[in-house]
PDB file of N, CA and C in Angstrom:
ATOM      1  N   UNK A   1     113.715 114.359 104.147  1.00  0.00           N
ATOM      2  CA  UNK A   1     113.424 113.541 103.006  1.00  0.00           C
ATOM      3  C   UNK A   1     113.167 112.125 103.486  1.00  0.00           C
ATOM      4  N   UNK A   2     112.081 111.534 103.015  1.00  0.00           N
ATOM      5  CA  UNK A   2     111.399 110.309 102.790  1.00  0.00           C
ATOM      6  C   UNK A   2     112.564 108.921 102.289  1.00  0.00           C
ATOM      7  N   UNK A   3     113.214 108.153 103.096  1.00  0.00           N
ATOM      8  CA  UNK A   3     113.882 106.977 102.132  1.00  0.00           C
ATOM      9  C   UNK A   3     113.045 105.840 101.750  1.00  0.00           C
ATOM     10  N   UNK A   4     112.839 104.782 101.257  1.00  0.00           N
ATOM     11  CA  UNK A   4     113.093 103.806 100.305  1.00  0.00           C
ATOM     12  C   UNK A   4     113.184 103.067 101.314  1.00  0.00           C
ATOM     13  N   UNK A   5     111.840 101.884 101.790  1.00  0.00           N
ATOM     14  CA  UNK A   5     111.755 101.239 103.527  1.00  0.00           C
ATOM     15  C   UNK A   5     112.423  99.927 102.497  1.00  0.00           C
ATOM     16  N   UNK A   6     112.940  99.157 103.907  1.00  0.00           N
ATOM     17  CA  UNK A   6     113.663  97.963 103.621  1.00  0.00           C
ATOM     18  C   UNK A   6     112.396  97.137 103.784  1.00  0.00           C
ATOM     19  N   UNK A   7     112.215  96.057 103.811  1.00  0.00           N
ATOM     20  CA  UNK A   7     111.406  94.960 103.772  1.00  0.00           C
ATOM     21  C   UNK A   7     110.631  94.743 105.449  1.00  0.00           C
ATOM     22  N   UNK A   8     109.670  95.073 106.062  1.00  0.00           N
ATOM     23  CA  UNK A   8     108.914  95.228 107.455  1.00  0.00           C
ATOM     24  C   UNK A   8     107.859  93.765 106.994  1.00  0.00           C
ATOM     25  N   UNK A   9     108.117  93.469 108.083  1.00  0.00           N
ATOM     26  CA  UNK A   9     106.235  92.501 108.108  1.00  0.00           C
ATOM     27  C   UNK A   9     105.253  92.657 107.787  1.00  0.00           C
ATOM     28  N   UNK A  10     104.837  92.321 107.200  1.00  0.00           N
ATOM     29  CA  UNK A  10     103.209  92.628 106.340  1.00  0.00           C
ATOM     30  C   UNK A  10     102.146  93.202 107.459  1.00  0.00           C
ATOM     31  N   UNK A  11     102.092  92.099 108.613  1.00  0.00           N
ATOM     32  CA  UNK A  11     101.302  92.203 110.152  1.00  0.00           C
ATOM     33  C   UNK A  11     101.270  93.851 110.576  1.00  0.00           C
ATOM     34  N   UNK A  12     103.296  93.983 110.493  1.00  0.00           N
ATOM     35  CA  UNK A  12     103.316  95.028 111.590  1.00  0.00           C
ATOM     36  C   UNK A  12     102.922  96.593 110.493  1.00  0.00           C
ATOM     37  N   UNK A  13     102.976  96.345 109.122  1.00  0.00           N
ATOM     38  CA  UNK A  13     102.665  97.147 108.029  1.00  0.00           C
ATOM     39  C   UNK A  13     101.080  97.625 108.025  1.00  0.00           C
ATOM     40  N   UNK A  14     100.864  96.233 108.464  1.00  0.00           N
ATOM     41  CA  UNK A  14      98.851  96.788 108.181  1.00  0.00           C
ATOM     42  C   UNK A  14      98.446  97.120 109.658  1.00  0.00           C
ATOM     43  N   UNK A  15      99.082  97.071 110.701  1.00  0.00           N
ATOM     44  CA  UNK A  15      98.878  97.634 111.797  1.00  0.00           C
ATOM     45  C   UNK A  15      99.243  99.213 111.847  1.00  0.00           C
ATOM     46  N   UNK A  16      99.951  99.373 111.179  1.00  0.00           N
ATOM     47  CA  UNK A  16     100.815 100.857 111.551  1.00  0.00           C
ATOM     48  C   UNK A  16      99.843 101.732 110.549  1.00  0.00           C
ATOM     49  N   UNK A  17      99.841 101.195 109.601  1.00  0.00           N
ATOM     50  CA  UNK A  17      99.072 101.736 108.266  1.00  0.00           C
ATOM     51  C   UNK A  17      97.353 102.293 108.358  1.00  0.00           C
ATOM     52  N   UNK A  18      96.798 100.828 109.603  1.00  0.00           N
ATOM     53  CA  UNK A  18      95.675 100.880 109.712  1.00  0.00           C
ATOM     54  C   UNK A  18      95.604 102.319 111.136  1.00  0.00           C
ATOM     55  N   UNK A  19      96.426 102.364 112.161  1.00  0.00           N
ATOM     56  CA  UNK A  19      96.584 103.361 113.336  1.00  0.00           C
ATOM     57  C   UNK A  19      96.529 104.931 112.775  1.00  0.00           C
ATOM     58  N   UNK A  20      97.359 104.956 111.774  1.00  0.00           N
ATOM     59  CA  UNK A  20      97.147 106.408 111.272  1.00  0.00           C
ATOM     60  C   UNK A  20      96.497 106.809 110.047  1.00  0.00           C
ATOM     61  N   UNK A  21      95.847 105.613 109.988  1.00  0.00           N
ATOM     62  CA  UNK A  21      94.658 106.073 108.507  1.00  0.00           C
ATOM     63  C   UNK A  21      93.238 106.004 109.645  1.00  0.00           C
ATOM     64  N   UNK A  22      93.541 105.889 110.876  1.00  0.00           N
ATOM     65  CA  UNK A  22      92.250 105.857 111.398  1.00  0.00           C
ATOM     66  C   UNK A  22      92.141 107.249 112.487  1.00  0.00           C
ATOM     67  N   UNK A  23      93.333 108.108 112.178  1.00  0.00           N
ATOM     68  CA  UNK A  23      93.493 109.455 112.479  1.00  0.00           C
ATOM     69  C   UNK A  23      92.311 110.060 111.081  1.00  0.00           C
ATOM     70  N   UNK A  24      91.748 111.093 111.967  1.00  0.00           N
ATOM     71  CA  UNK A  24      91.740 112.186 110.222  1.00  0.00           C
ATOM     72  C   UNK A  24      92.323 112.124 109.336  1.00  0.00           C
ATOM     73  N   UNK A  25      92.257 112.953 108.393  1.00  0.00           N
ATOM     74  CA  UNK A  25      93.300 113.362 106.998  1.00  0.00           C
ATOM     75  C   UNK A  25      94.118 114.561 108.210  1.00  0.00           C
ATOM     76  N   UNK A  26      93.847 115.382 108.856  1.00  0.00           N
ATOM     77  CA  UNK A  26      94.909 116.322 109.289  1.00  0.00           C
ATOM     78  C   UNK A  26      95.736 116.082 110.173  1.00  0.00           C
ATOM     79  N   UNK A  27      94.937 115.108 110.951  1.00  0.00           N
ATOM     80  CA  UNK A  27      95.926 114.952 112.277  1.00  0.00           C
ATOM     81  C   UNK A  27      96.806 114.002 111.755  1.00  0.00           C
ATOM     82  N   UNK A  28      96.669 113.185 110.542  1.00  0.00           N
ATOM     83  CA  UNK A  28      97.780 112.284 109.973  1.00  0.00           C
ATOM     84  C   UNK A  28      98.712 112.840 109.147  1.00  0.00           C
ATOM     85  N   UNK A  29      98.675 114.534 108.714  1.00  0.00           N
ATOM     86  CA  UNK A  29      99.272 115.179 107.901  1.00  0.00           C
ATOM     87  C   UNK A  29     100.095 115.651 108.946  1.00  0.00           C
ATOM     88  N   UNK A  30      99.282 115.855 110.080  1.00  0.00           N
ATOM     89  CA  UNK A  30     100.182 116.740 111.377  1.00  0.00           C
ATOM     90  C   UNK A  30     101.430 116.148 111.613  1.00  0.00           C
ATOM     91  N   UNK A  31     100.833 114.559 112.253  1.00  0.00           N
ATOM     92  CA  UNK A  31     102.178 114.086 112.518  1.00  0.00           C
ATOM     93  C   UNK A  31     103.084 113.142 111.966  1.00  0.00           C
ATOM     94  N   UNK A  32     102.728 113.491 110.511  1.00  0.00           N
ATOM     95  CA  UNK A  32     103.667 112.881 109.780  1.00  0.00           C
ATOM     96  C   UNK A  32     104.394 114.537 109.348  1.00  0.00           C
ATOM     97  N   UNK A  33     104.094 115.618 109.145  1.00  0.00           N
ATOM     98  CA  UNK A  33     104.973 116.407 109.198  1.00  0.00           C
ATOM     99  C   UNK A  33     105.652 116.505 110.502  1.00  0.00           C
ATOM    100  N   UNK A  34     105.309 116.281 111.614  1.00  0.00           N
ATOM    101  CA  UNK A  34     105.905 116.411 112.944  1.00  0.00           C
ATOM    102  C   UNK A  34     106.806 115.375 112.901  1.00  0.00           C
ATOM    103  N   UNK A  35     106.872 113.869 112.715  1.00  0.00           N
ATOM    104  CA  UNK A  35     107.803 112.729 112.404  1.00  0.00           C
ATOM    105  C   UNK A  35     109.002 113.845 111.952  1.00  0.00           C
ATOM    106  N   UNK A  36     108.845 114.119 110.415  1.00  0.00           N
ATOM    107  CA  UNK A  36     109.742 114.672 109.409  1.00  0.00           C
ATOM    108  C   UNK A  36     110.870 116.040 110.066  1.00  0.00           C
ATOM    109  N   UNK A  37     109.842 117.079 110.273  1.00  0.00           N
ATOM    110  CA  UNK A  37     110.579 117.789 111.216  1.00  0.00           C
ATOM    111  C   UNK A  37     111.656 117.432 111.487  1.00  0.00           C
ATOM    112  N   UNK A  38     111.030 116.685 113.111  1.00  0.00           N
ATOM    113  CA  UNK A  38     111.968 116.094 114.149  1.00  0.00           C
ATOM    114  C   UNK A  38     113.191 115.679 113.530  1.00  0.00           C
ATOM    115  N   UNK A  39     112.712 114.652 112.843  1.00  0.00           N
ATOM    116  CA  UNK A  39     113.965 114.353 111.512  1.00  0.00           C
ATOM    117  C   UNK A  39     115.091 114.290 111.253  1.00  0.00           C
ATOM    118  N   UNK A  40     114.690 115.608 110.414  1.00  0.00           N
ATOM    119  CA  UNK A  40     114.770 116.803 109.511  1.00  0.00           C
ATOM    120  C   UNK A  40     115.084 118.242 109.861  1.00  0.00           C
ATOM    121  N   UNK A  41     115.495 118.387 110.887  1.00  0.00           N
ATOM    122  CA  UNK A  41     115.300 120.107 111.244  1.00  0.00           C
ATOM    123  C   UNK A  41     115.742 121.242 110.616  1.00  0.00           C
ATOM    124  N   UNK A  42     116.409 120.486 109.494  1.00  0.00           N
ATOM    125  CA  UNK A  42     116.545 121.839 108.688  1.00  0.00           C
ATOM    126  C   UNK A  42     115.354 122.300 107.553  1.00  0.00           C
ATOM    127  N   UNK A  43     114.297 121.289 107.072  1.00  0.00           N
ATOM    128  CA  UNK A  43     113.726 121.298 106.176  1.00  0.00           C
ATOM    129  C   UNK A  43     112.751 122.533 106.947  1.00  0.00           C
ATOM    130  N   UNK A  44     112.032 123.532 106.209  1.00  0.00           N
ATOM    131  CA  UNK A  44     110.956 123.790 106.568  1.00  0.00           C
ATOM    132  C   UNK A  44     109.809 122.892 106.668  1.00  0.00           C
ATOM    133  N   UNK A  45     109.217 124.215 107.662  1.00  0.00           N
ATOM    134  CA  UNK A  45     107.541 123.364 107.690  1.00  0.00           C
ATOM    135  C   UNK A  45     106.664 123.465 106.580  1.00  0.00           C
ATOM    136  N   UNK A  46     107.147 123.781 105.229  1.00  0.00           N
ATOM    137  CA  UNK A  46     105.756 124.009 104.328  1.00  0.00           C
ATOM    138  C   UNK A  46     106.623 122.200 103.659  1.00  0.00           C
ATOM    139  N   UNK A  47     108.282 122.537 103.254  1.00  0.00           N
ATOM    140  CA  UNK A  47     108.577 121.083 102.811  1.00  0.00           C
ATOM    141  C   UNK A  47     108.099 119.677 103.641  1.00  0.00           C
ATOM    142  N   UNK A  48     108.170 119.789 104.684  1.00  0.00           N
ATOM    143  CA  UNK A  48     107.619 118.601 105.951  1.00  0.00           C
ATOM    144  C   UNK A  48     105.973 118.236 105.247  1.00  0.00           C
ATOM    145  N   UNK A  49     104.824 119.632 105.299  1.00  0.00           N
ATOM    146  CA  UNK A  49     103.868 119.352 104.885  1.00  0.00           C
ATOM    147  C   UNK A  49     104.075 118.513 103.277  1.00  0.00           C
ATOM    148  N   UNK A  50     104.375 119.345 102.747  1.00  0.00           N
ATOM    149  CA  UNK A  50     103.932 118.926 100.855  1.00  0.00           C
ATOM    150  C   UNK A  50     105.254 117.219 101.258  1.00  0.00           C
ATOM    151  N   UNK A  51     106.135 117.006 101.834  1.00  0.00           N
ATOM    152  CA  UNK A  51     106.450 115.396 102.172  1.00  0.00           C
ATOM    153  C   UNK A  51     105.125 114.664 102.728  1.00  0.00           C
ATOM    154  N   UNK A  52     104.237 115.180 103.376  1.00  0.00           N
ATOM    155  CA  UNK A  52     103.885 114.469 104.447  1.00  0.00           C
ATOM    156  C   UNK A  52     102.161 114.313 103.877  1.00  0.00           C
ATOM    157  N   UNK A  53     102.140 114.773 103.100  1.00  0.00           N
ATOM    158  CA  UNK A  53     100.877 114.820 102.135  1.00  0.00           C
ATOM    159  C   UNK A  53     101.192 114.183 101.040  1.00  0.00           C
ATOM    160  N   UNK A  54     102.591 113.763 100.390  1.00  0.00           N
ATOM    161  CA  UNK A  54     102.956 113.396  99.657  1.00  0.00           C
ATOM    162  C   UNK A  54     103.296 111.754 100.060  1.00  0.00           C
ATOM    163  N   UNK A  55     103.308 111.170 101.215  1.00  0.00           N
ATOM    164  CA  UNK A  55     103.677 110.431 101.982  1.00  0.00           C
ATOM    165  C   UNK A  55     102.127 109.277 101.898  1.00  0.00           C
ATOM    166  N   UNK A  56     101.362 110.554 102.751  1.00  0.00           N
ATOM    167  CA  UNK A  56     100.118 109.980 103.229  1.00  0.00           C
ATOM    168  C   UNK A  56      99.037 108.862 102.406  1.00  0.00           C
ATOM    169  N   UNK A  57      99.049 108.662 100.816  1.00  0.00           N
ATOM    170  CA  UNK A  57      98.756 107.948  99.888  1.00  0.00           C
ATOM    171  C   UNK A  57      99.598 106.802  99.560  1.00  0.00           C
ATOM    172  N   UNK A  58     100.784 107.059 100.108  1.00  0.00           N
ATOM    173  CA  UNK A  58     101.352 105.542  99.973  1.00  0.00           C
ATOM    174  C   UNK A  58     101.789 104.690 100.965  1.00  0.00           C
ATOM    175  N   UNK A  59     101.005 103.954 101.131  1.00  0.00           N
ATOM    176  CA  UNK A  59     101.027 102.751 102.202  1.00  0.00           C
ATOM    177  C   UNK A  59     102.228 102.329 102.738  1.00  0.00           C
ATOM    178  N   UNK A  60     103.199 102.015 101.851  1.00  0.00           N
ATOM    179  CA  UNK A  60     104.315 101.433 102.005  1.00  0.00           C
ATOM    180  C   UNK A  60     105.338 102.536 102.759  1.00  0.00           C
ATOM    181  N   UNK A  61     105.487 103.779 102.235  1.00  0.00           N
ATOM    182  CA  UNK A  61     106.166 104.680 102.901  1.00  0.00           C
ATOM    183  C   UNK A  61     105.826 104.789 104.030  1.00  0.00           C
ATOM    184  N   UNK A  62     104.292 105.153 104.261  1.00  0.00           N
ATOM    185  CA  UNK A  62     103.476 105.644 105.377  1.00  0.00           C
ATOM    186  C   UNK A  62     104.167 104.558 106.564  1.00  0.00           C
ATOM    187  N   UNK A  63     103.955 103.059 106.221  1.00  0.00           N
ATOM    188  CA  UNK A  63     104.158 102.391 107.094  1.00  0.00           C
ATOM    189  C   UNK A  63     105.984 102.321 107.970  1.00  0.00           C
ATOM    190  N   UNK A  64     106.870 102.481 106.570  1.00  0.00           N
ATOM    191  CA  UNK A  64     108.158 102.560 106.919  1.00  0.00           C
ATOM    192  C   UNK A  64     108.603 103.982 107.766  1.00  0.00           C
ATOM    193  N   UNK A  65     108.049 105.098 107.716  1.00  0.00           N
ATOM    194  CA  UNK A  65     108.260 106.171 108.487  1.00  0.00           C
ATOM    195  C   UNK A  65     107.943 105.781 109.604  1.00  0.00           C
ATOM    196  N   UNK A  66     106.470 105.834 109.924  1.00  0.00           N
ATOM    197  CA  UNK A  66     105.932 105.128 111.472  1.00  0.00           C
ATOM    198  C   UNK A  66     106.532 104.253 111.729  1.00  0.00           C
ATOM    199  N   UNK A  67     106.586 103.249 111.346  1.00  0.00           N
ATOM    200  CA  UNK A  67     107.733 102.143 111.937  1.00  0.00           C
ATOM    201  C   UNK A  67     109.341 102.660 112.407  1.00  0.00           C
ATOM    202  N   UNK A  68     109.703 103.105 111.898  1.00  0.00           N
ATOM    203  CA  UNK A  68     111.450 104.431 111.701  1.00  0.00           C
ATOM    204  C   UNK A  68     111.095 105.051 113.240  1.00  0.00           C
ATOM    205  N   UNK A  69     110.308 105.982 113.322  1.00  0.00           N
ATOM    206  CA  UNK A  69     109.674 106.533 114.241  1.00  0.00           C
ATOM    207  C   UNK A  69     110.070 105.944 115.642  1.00  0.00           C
ATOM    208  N   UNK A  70     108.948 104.646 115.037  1.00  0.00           N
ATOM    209  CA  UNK A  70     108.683 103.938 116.765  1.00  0.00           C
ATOM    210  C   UNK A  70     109.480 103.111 117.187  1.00  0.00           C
ATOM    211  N   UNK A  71     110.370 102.482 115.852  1.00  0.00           N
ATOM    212  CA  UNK A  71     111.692 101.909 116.741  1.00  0.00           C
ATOM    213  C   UNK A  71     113.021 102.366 117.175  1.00  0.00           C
ATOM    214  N   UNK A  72     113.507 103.397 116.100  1.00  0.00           N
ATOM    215  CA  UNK A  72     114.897 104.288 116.579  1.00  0.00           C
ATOM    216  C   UNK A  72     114.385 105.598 117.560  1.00  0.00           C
ATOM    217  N   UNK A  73     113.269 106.095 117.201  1.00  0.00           N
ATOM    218  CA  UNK A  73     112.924 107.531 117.963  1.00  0.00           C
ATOM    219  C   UNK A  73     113.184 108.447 117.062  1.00  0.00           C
ATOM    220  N   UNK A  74     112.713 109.650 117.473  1.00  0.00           N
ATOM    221  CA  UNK A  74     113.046 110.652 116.665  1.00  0.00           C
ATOM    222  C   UNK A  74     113.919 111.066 116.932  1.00  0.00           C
ATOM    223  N   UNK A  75     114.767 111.930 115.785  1.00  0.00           N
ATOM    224  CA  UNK A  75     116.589 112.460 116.403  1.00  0.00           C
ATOM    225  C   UNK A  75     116.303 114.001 116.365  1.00  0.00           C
TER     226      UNK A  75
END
């Protein structure tokens, strides 16, 4: 499951935002279900997808996951 991002830099928001909107539509579905997963390992992979498609339209999430991602790592 998706949380509720705390407040990130606008800069580092439209950078992260702009990196994986300049993926495809699939390969940005890929690894934002792959993010989730990792995660997540109990969720299935159809919940990861319908998160991660559900994700992919909002900027603000999009950016707080990738950001989550690239500074703690995946667990």
């Amino acid at each position: 499951m998706f949380f509720k991002p705390k407040e990130t830099p606008s800069i580092l928001k439209t950078d992260i935002v702009k990196s994986v909107k300049s993926l495809d539509y699939f390969e940005a579905i890929n690894f934002l279900a792959v993010v989730n997963k990792a995660n997540n390992p109990k969720l299935t992979n159809r919940e990861c997808y319908s998160e991660a498609t559900a994700v992919y339209s909002d900027d603000e999430q999009l950016s707080f996951l990738i950001s989550q991602a690239f500074k703690t790592g995946l667990h």
